[in-house]
PDB file of N, CA and C in Angstrom:
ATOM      1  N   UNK A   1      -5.236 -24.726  -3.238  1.00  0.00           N
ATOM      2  CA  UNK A   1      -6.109 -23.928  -4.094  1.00  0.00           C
ATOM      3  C   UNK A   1      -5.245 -23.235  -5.142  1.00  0.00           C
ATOM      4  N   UNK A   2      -5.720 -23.379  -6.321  1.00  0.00           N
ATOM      5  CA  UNK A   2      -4.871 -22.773  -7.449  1.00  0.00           C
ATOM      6  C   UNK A   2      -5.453 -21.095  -7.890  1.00  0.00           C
ATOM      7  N   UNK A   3      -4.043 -20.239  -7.955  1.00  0.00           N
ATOM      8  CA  UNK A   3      -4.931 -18.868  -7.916  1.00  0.00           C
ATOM      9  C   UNK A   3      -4.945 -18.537  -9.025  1.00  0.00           C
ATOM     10  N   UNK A   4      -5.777 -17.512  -9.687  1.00  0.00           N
ATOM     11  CA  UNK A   4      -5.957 -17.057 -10.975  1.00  0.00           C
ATOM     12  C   UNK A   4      -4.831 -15.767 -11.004  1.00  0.00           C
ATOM     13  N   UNK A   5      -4.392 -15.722 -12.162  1.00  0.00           N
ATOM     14  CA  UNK A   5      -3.544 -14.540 -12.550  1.00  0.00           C
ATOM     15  C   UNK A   5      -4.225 -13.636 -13.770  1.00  0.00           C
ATOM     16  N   UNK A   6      -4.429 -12.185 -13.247  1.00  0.00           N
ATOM     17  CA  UNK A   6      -4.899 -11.314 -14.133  1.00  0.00           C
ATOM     18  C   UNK A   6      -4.639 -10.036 -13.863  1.00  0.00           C
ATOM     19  N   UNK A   7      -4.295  -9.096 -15.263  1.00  0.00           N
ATOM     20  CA  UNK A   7      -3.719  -8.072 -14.634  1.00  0.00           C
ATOM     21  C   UNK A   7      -4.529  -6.526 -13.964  1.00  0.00           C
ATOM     22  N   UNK A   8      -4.432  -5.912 -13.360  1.00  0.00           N
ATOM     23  CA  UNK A   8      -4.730  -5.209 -12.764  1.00  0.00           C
ATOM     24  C   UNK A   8      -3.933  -3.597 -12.703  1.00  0.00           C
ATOM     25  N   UNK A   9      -4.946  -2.787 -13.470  1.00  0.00           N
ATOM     26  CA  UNK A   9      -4.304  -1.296 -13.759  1.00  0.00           C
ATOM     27  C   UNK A   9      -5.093  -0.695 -12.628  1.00  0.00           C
ATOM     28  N   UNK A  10      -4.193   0.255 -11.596  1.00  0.00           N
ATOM     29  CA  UNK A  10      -4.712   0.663 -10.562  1.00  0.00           C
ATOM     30  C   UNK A  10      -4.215   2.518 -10.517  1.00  0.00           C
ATOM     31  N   UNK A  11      -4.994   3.130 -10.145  1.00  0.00           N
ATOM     32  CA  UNK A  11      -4.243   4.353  -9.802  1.00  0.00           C
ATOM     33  C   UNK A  11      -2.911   4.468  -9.127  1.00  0.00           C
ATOM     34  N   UNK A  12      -2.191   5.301  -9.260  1.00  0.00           N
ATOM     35  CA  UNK A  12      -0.703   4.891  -8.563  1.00  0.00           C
ATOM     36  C   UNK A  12      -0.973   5.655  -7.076  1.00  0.00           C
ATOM     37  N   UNK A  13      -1.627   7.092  -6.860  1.00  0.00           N
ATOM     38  CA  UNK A  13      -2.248   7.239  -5.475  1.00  0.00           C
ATOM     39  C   UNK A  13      -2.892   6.020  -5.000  1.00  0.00           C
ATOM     40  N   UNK A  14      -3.929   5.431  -5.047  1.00  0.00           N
ATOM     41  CA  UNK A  14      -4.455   4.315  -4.475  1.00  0.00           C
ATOM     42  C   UNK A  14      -3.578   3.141  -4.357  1.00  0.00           C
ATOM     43  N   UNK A  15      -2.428   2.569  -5.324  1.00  0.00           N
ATOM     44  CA  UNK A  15      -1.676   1.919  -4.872  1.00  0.00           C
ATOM     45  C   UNK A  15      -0.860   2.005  -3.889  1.00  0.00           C
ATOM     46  N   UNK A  16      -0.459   3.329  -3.805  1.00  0.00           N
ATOM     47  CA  UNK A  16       0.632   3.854  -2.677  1.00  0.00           C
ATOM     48  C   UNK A  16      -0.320   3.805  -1.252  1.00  0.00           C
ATOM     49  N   UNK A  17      -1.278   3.860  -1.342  1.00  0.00           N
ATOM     50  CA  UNK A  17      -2.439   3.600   0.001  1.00  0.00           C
ATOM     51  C   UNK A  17      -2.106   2.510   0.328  1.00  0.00           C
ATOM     52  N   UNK A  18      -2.353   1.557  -0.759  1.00  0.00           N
ATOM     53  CA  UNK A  18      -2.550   0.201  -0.388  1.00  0.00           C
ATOM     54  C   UNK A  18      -1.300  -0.822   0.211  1.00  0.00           C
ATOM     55  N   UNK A  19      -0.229   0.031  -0.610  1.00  0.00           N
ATOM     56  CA  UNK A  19       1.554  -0.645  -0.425  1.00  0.00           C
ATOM     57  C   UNK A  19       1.379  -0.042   0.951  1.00  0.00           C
ATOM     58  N   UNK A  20       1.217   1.462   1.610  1.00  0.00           N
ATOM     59  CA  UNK A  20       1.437   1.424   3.154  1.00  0.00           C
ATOM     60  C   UNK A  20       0.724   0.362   3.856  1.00  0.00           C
ATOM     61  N   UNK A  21      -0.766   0.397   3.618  1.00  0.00           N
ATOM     62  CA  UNK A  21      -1.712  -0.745   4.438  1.00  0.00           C
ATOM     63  C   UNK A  21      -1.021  -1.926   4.461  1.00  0.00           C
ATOM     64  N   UNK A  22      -0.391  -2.428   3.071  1.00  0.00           N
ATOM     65  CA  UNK A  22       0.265  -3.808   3.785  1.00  0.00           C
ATOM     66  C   UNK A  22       1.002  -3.849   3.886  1.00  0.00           C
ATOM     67  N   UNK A  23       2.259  -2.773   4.207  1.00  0.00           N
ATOM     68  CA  UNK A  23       3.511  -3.037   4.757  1.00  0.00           C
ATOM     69  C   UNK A  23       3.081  -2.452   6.278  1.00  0.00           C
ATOM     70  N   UNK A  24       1.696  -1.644   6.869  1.00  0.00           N
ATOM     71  CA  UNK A  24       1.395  -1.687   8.225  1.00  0.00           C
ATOM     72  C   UNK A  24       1.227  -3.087   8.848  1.00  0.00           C
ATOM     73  N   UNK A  25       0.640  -3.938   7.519  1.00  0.00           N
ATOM     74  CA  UNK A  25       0.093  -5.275   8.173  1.00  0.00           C
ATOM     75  C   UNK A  25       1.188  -6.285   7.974  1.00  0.00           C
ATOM     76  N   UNK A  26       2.444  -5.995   7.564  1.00  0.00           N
ATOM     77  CA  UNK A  26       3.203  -6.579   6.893  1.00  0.00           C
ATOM     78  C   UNK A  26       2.530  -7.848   5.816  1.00  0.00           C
ATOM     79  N   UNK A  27       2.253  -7.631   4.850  1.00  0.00           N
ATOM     80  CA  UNK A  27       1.485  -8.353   4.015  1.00  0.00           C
ATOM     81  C   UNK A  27       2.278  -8.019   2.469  1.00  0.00           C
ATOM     82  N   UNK A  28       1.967  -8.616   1.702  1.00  0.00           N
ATOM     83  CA  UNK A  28       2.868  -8.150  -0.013  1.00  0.00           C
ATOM     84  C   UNK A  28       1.562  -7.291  -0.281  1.00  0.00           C
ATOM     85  N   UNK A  29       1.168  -6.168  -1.249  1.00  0.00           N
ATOM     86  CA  UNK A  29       0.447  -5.845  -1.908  1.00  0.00           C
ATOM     87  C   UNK A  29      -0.875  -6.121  -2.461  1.00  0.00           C
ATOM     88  N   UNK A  30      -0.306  -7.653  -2.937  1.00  0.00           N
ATOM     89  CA  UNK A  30      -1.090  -8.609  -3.291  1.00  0.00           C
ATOM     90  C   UNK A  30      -1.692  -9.412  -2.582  1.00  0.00           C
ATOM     91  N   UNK A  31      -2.138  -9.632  -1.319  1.00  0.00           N
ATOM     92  CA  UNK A  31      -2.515 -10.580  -0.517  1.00  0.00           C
ATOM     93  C   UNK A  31      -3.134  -9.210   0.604  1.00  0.00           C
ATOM     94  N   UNK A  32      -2.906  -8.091   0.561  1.00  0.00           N
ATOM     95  CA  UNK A  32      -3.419  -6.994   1.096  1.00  0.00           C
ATOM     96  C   UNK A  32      -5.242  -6.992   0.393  1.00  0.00           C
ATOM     97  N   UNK A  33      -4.932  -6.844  -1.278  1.00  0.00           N
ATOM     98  CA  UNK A  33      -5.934  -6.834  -1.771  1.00  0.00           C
ATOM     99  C   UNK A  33      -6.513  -7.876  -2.040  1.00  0.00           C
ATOM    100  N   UNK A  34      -6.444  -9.020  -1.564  1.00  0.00           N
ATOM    101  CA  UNK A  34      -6.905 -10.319  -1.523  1.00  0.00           C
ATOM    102  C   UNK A  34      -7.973 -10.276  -0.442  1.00  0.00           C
ATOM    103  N   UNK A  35      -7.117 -10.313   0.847  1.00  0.00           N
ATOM    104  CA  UNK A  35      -8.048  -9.409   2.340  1.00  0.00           C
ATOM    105  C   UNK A  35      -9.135  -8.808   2.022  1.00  0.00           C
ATOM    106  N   UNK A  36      -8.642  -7.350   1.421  1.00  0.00           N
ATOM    107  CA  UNK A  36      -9.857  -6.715   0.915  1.00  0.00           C
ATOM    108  C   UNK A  36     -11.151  -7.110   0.126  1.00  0.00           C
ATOM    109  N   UNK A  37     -10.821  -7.912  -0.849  1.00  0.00           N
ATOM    110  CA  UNK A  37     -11.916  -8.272  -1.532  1.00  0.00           C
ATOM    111  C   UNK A  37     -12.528  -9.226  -0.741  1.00  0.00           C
ATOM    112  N   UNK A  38     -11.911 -10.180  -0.147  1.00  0.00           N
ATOM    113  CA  UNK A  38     -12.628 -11.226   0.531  1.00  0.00           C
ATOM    114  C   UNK A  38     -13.169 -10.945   1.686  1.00  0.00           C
ATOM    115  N   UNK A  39     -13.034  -9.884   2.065  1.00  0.00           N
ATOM    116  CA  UNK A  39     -13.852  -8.952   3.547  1.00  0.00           C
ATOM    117  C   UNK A  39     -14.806  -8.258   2.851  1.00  0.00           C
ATOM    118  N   UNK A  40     -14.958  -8.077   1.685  1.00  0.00           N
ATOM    119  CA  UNK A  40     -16.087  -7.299   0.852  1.00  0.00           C
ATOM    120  C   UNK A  40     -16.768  -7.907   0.152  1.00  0.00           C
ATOM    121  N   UNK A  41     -16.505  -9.426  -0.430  1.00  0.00           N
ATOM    122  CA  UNK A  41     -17.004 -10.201  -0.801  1.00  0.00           C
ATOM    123  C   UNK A  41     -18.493 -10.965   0.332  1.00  0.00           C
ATOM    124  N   UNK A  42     -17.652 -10.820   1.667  1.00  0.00           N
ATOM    125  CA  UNK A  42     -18.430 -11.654   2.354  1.00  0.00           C
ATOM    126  C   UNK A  42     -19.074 -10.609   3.189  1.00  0.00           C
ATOM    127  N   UNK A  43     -19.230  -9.543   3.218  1.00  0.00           N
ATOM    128  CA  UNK A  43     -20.143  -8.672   3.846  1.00  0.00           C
ATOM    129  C   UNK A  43     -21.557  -7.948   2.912  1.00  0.00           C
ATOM    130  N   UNK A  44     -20.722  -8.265   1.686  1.00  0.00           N
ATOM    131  CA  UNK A  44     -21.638  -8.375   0.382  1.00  0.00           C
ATOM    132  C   UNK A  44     -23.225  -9.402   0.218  1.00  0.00           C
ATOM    133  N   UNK A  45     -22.388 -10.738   1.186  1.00  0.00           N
ATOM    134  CA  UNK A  45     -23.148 -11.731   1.183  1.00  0.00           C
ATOM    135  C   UNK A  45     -23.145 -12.786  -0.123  1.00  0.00           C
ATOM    136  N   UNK A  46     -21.532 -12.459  -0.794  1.00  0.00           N
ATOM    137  CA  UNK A  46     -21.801 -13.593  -2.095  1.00  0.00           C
ATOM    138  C   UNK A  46     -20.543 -14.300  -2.117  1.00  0.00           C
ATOM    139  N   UNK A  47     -20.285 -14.502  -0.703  1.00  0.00           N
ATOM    140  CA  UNK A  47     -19.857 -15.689  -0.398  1.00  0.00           C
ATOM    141  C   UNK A  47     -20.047 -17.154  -0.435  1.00  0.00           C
ATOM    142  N   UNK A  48     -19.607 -18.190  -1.116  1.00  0.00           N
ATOM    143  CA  UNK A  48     -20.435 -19.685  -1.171  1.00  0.00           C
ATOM    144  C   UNK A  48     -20.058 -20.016   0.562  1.00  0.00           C
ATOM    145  N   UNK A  49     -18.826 -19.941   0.548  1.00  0.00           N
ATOM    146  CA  UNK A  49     -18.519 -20.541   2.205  1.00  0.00           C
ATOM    147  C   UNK A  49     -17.571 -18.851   2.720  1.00  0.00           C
ATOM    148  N   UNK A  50     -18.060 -19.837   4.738  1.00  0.00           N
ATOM    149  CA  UNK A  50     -17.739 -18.820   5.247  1.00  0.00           C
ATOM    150  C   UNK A  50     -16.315 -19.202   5.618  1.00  0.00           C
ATOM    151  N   UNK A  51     -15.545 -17.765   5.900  1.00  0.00           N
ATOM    152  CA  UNK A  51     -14.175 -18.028   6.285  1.00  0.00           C
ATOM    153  C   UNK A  51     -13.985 -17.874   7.744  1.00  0.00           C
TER     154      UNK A  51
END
C-alpha cells in the first residue's frame, strides 16, 4: 500500500502527548497517529473494510 505524504501543524503540547503515547507503545509518532485515526475512523463507521 502506497502512503500519502502531507504536512501536519500540530500543537506542540498535544504532540508531546502523543510522542509519550508512542514511545509507551513503542511506536514512531507517526504510526501512533495512524492507530488513532484508524480506531476513529472505524468506530465512526466510515470504514470501506474492516481491520
Amino acid at each position: 500500500m502506497k502512503r500519502k505524504n502531507f504536512p501536519l501543524r500540530i500543537d506542540p503540547e498535544l504532540y508531546k502527548a502523543l510522542e509519550k503515547w508512542a514511545d509507551d507503545e513503542i511506536r514512531s509518532v507517526n504510526a501512533q497517529i495512524e492507530i488513532i485515526l484508524k480506531e476513529a475512523v472505524k468506530r465512526a463507521g466510515r470504514s470501506k473494510k474492516e481491520e
